[in-house]
Protein backbone atom coordinates (compact mmCIF):
# COMPACT_ATOMS: atom_id res chain seq x y z
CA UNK A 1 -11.11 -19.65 23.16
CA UNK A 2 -13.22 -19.77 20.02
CA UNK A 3 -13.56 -15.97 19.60
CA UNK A 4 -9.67 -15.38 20.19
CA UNK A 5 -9.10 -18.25 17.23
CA UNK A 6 -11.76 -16.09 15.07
CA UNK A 7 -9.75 -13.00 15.84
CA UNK A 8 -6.47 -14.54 14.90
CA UNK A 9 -7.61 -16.39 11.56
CA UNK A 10 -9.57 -12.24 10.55
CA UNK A 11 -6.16 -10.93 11.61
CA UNK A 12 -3.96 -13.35 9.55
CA UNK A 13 -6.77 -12.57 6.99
CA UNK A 14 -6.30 -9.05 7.43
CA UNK A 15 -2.86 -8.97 6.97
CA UNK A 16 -3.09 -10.84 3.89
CA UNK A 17 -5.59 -8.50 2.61
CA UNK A 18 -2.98 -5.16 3.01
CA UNK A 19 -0.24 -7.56 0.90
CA UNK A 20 -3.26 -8.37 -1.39
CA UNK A 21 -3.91 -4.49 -1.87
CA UNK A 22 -0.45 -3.97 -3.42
CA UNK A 23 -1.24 -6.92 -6.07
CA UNK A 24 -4.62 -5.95 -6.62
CA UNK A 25 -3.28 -2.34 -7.19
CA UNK A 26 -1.32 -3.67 -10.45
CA UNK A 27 0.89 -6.07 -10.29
CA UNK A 28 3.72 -6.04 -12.53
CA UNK A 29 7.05 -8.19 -13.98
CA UNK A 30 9.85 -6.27 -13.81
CA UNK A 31 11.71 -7.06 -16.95
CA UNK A 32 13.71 -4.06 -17.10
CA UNK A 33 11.09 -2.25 -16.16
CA UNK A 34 12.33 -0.38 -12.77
CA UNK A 35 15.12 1.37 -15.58
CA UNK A 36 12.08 2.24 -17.85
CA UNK A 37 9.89 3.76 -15.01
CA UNK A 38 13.15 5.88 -13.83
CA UNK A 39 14.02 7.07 -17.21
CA UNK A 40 10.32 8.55 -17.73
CA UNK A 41 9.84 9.66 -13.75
CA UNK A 42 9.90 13.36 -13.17
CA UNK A 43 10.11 15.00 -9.24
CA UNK A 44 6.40 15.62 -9.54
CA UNK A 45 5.19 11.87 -9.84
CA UNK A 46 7.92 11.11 -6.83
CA UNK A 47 6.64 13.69 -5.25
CA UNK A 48 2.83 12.64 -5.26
CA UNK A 49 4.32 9.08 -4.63
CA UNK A 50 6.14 10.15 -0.83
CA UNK A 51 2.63 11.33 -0.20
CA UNK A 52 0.72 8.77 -0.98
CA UNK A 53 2.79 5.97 0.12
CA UNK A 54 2.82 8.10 3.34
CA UNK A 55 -0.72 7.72 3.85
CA UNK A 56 -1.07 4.39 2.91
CA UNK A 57 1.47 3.38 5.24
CA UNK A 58 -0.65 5.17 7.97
CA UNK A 59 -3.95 3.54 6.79
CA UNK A 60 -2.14 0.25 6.84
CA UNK A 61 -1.12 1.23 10.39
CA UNK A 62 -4.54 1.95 11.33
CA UNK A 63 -6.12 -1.20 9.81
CA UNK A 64 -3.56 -3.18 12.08
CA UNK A 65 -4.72 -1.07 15.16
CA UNK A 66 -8.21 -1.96 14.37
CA UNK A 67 -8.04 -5.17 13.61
CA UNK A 68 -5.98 -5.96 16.72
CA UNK A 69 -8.99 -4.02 19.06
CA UNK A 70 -10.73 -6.51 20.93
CA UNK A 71 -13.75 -4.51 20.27
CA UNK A 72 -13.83 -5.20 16.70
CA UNK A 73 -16.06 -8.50 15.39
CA UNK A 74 -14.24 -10.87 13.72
CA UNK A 75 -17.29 -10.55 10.85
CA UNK A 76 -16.06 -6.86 10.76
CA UNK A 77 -12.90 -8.10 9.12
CA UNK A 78 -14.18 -8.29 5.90
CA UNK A 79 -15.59 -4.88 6.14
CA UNK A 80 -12.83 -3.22 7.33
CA UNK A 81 -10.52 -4.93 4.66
CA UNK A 82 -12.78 -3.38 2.09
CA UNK A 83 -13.24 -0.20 3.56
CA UNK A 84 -8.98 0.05 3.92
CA UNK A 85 -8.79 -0.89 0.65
CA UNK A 86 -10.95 1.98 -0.77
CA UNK A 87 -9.17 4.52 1.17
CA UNK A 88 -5.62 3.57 0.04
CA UNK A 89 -6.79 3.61 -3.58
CA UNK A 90 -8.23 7.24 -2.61
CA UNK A 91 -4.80 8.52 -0.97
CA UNK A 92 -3.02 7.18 -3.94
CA UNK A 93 -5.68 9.33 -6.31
CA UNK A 94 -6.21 12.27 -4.20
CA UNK A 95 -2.36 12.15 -4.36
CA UNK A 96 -2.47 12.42 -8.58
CA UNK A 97 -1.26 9.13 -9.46
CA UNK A 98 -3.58 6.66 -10.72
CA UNK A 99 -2.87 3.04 -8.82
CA UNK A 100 -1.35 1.86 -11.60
CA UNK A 101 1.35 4.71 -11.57
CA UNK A 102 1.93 3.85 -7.68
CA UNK A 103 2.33 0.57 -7.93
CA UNK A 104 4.71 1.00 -10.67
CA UNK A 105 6.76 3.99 -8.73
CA UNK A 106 6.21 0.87 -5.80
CA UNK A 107 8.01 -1.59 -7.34
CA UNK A 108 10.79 0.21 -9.11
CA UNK A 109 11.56 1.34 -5.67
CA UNK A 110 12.19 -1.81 -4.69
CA UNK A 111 14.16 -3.23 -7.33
CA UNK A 112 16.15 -0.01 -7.95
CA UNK A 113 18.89 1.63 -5.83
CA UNK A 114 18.65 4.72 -7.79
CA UNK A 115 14.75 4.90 -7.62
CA UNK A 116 14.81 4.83 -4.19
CA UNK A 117 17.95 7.18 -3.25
CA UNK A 118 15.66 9.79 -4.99
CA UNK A 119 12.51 9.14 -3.19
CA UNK A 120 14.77 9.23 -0.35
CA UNK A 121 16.35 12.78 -1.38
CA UNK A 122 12.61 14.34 -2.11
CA UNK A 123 11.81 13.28 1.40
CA UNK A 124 14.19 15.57 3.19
């Protein structure tokens, strides 16, 4: 019973830790900001941004895989948090934005209709 309580509190950790990436990897107000970011984005940056939000969404897949083996330690938590971490701030970089620039892209997404419907039409 006490190592399935020891997975669950690493997982709920671990879960935490993906959210914590995204406010780690530059938080920001929006104060008019998502119409700022879409006046100065060009297809390039949403370009690199469908990339690189594709592979973080697969590393954050895999982390959840892992995390969820019952092979993994619950002391490897903290490792593989880390080790996540480094790679999604490697897609984003080997994907030509800097994290900033992602999280940015990121949040005007979510905020903006218009943001989105043209990630959405690069994706096709």
């Amino acid at each position: 019973m006490m190592a399935h309580e020891s997975r669950a509190g690493a997982r709920a950790h671990g879960a935490g830790a993906v959210v914590a990436l995204a406010l780690v990897m530059g938080a920001c107000s929006d104060g008019g900001e998502s119409q700022a970011v879409l006046d100065e984005l060009d297809d390039a940056q949403l370009e690199s941004f469908a990339v690189a939000e594709q592979e973080v969404l697969e590393l954050q897949e895999d982390y959840s895989a892992r995390i969820d083996d019952p092979g993994e330690a619950p002391d490897d938590a903290a490792a593989l948090e880390a080790e996540t971490q480094r790679a999604m701030v490697a897609a984003v970089e080997d994907a030509g934005l800097s994290v900033g620039e992602y999280t940015r892209i990121a949040q005007a997404a979510d905020r903006d209709p218009e943001v989105r419907a043209r990630l959405e039409a690069l994706s096709r």
